[in-house]
Protein backbone atom coordinates (compact mmCIF):
# COMPACT_ATOMS: atom_id res chain seq x y z
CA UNK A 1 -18.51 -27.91 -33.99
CA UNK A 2 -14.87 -27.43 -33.40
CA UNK A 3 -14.26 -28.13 -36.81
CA UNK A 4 -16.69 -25.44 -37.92
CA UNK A 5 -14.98 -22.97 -35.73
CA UNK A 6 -11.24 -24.38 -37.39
CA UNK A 7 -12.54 -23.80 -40.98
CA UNK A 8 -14.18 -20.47 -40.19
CA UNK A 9 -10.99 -19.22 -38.84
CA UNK A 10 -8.53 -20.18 -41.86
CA UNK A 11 -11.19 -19.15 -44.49
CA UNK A 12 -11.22 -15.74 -42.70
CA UNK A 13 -7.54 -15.92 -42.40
CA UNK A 14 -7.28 -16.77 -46.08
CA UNK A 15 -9.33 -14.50 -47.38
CA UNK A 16 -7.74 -11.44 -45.09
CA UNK A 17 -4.43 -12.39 -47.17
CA UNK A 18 -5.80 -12.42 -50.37
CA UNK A 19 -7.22 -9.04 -49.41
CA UNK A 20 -3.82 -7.69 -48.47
CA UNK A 21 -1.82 -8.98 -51.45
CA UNK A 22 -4.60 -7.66 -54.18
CA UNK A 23 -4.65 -3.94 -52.95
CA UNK A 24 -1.35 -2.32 -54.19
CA UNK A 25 -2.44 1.04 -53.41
CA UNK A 26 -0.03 2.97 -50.93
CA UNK A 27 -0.89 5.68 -48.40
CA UNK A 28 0.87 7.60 -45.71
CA UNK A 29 -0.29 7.99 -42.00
CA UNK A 30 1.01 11.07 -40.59
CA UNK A 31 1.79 10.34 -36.55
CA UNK A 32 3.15 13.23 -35.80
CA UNK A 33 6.41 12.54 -34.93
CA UNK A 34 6.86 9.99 -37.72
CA UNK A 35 5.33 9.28 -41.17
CA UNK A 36 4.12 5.82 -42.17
CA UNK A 37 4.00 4.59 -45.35
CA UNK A 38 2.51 1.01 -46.36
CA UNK A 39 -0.42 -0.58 -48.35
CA UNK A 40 -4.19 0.73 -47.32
CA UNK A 41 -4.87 -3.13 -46.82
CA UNK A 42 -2.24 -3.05 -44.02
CA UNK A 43 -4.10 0.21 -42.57
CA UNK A 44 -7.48 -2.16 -42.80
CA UNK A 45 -5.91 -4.81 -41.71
CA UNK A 46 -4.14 -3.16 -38.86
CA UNK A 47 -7.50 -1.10 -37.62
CA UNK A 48 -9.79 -4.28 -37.42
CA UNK A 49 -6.91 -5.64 -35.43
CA UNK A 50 -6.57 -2.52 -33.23
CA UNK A 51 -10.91 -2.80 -32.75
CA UNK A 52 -10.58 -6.87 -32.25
CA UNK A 53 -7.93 -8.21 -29.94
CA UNK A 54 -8.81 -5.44 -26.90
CA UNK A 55 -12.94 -6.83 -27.19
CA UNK A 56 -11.28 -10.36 -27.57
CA UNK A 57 -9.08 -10.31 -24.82
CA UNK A 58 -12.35 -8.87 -22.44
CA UNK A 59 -14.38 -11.95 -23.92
CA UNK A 60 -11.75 -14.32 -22.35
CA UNK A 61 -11.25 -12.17 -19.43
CA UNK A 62 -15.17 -12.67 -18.45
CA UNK A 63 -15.02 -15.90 -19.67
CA UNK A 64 -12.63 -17.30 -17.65
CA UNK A 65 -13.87 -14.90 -14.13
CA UNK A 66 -17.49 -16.58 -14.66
CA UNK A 67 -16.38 -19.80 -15.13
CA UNK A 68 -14.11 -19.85 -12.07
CA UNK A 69 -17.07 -18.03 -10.16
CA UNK A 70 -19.45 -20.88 -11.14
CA UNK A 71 -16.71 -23.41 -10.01
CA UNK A 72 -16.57 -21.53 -6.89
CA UNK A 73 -20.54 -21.87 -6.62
CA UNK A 74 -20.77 -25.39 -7.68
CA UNK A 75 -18.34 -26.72 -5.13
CA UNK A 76 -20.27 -24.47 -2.43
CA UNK A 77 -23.59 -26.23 -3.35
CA UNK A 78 -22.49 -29.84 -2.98
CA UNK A 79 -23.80 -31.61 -0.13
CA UNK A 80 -21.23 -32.34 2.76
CA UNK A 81 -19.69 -35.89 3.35
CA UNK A 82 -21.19 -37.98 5.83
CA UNK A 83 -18.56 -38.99 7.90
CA UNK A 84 -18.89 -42.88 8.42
CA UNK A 85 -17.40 -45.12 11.16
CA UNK A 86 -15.20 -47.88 10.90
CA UNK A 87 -17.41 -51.33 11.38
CA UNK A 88 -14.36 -53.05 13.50
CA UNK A 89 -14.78 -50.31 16.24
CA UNK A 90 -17.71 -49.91 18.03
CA UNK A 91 -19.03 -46.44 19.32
CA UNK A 92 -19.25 -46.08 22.82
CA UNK A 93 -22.28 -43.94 23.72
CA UNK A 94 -22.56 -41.97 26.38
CA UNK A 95 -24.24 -43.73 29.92
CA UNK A 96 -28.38 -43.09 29.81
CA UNK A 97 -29.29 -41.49 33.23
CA UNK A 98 -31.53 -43.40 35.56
CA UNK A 99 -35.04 -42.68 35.82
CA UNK A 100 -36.13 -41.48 39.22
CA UNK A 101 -37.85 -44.23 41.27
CA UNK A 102 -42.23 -43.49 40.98
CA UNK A 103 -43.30 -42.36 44.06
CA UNK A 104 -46.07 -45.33 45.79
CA UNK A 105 -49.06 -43.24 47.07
CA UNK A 106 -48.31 -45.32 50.11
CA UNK A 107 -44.74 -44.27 50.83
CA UNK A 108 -45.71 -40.25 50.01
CA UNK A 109 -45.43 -38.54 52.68
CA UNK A 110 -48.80 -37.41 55.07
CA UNK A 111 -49.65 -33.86 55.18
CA UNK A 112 -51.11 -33.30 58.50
CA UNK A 113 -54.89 -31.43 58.84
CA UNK A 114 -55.91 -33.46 55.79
């Protein structure tokens, strides 16, 4: 695929040359302040760049927002560590309290007027 992308690039490179050397014509831009005066090719050329690089540069710009925002999000979804204890220390647990002694219905205590 990368080589697709490679030869897609140089044979729009190449042809975008050819293009520019063909067309001999010359015409003026009037700027106001200044007049410039250069091949029509350079005017196309110039003008697709002008449309191009700004819409390029916001299609990296996204790019590289979403994938740090997925990063973000995939990091956030992993499961915690469980922490694990070292098998040459035992873990002391805390003491168990005592159960209270049952209660004999002997040794209960005798309500009187019963």
């Amino acid at each position: 695929m990368q080589f697709i992308k490679i030869l897609f690039w140089v044979l729009l490179l190449v042809a975008t040359f050819i293009f520019w050397w063909t067309n001999e014509a010359r015409a003026s831009l009037d700027l106001g302040a200044a007049v410039v005066e250069a091949r029509v090719s350079t005017f196309v050329v110039g003008a697709f760049l002008l449309g191009f690089v700004p819409t390029w540069l916001l299609l990296r710009g996204s790019k590289w927002r979403l994938s740090r925002r997925i990063k973000t999000l995939e990091e956030a979804a992993k499961p915690a560590p469980v922490p694990t204890r070292p098998a040459s220390r035992p873990a002391n647990p805390a003491p168990a309290a005592q159960p209270a002694p049952a209660v004999s219905p002997v040794d209960s205590p005798k309500t009187p007027g019963l």
